[in-house]
Protein backbone atom coordinates (compact mmCIF):
# COMPACT_ATOMS: atom_id res chain seq x y z
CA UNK A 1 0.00 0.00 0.00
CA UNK A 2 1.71 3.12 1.01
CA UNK A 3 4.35 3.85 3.72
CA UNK A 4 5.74 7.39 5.37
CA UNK A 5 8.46 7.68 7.44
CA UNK A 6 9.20 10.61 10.09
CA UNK A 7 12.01 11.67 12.25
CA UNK A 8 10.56 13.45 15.16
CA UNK A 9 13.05 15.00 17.71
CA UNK A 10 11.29 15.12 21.00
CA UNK A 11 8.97 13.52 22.63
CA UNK A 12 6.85 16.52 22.27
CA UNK A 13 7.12 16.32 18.48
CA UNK A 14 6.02 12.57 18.12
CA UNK A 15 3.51 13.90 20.62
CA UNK A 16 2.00 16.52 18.19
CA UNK A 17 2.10 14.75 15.09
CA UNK A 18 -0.19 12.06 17.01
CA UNK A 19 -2.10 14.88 18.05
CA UNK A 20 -2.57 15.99 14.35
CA UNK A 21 -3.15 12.35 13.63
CA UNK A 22 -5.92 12.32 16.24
CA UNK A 23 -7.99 15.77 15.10
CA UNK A 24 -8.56 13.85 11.77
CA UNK A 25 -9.32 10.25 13.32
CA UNK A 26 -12.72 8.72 12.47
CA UNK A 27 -14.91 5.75 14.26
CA UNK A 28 -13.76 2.19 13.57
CA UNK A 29 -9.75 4.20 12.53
CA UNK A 30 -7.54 1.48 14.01
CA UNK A 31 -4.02 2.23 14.99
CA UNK A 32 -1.51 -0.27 15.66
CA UNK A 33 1.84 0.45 17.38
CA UNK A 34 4.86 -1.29 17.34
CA UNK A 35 8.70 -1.10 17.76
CA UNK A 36 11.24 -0.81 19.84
CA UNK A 37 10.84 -0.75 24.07
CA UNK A 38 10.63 2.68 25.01
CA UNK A 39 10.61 4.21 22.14
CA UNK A 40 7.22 5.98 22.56
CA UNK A 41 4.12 4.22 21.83
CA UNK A 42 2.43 5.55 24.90
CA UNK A 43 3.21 8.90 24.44
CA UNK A 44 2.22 8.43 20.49
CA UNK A 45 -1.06 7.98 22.46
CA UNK A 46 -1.50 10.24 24.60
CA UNK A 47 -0.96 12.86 21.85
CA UNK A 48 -3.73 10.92 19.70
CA UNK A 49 -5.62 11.12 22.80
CA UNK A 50 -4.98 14.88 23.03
CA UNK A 51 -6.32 15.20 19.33
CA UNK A 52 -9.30 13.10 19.75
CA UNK A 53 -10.20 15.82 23.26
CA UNK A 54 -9.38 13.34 26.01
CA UNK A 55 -9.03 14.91 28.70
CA UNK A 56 -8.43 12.51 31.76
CA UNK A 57 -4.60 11.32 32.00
CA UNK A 58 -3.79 8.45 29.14
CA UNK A 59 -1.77 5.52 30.67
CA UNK A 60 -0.43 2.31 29.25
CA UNK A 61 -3.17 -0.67 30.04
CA UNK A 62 -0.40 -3.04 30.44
CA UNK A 63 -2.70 -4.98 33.25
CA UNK A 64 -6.13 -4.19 32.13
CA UNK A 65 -5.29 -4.81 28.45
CA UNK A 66 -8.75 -1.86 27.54
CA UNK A 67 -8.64 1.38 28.69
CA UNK A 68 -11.32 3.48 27.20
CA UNK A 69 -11.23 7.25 26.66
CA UNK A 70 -14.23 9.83 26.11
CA UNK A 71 -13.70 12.27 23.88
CA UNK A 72 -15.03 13.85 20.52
CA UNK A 73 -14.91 10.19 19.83
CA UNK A 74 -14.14 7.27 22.18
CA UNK A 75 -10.75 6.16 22.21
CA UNK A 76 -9.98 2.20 23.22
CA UNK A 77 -6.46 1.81 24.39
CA UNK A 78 -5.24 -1.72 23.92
CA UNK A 79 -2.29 -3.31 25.22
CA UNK A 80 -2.47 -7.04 24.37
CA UNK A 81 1.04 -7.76 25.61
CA UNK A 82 0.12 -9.76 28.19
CA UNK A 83 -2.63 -11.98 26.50
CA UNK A 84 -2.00 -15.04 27.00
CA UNK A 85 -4.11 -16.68 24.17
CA UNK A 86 -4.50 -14.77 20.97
CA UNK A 87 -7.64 -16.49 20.07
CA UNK A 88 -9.21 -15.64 23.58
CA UNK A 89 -12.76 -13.73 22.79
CA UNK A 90 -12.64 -10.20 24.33
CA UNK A 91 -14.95 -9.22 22.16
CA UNK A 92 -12.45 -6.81 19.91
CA UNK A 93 -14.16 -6.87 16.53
CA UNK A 94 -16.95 -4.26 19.00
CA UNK A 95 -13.94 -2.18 19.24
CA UNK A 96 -13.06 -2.05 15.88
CA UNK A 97 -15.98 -1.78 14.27
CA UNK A 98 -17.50 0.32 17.10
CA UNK A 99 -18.29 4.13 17.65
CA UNK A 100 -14.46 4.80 18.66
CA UNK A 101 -10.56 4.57 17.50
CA UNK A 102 -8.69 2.10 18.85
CA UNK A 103 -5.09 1.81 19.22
CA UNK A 104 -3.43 -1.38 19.88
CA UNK A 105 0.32 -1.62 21.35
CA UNK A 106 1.89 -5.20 21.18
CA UNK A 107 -0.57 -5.73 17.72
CA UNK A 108 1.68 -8.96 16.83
CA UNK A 109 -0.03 -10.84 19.72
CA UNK A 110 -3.17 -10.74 18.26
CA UNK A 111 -2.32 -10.70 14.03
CA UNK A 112 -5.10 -13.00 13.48
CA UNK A 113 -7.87 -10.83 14.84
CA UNK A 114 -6.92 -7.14 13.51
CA UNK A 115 -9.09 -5.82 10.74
CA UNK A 116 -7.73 -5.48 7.07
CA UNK A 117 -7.60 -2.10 6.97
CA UNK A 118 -5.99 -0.69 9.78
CA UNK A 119 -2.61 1.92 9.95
CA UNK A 120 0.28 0.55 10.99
CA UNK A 121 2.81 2.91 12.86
CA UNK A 122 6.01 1.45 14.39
CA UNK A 123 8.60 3.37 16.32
CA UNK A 124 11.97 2.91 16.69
CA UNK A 125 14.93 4.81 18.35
CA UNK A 126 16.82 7.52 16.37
CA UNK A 127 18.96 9.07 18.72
CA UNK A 128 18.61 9.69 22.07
CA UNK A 129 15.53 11.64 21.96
CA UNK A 130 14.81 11.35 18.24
CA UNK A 131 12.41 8.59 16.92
CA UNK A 132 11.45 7.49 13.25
CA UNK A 133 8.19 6.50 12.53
CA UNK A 134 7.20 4.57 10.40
CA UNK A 135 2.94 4.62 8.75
CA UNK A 136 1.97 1.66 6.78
CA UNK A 137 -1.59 1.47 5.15
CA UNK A 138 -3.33 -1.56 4.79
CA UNK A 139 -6.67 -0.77 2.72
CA UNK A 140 -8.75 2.51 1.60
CA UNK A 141 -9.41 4.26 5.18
CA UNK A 142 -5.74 3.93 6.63
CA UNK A 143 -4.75 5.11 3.06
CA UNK A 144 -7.01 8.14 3.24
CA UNK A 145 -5.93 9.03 7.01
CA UNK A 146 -2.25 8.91 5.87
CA UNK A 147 -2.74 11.40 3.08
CA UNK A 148 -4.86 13.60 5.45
CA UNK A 149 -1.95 13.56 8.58
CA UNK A 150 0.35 14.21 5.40
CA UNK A 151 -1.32 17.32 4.45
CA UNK A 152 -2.62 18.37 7.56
C-alpha cells in the first residue's frame, strides 16, 4: 500500500504529530503500534488522545489490556502484551468496528484478529531523543488518514 516515514526529535514532536493524527481520526480508525521498548508508543497515544479531546490522564493498560477514553470520539487503548491466548474472545471486533478509535500496542499478539484495513505505525529509536516513525496502510481508510496527517 503506502508507507511514510518521520524523524521526530522530541517527545513533544512525536507527541503533536499524534495529536494531528488524532484531530482527523474517524470511528472504527484502528491504529496499531509497534517497535522498539521505550521508544514511545504511549506517548504516540497520549498525543492521539490529546487530538481526539481526552481529557483525563492516558496511561499504558499493560494490566487491564482496555482502557477506554471519552472524547469527541471514544478512544480504546489496547495493550495485548500480556494476553495469554490470541484467540481468547474479548470481544475486539466491537472495538473495531464500534463508535471509537482504537489503538493497539503489542498488535503482533493478536495478528489473526486485527481488521484489514488498519494503519500501521512502528517506532523505533533515532537518537537519544529522536524517533522514526514509520505509517503503513493496509486498505482505503488507513490510506485516506495517511494522506490527510500528510497534508494536515
Amino acid at each position: 500500500m503506502e508507507d511514510w516515514n518521520v524523524v521526530t526529535e522530541s517527545p513533544e514532536e512525536t507527541m503533536t504529530l499524534a495529536e494531528k493524527l488524532g484531530n482527523i481520526a474517524q470511528p472504527g480508525d484502528v491504529l496499531t503500534l509497534e517497535g522498539d521498548l521505550g521508544a514511545g508508543k504511549t506517548s504516540f497515544t497520549k498525543g492521539f488522545a490529546k487530538g481526539l479531546g481526552v481529557k483525563r490522564v492516558v496511561n499504558s493498560p499493560t494490566f487491564t489490556i482496555i482502557k477506554e477514553y471519552k472524547g469527541r470520539i471514544p478512544l480504546y487503548h489496547m495493550d495485548v502484551y500480556r494476553m495469554e491466548d490470541e484467540m481468547e474472545d474479548l470481544g475486539l471486533e466491537e472495538y473495531f468496528y464500534g463508535d471509537g478509535a482504537t489503538v493497539i500496542e503489542w498488535p503482533s499478539m493478536i495478528a489473526s484478529q486485527l481488521p484489514e484495513d488498519r494503519l500501521m505505525i512502528s517506532l523505533f529509536h533515532e537518537g537519544e531523543m529522536s524517533r522514526n516513525i514509520v505509517f503503513r496502510t493496509t486498505g482505503p481508510r488507513s490510506v485516506e488518514l495517511l494522506k490527510e496527517l500528510r497534508h494536515e
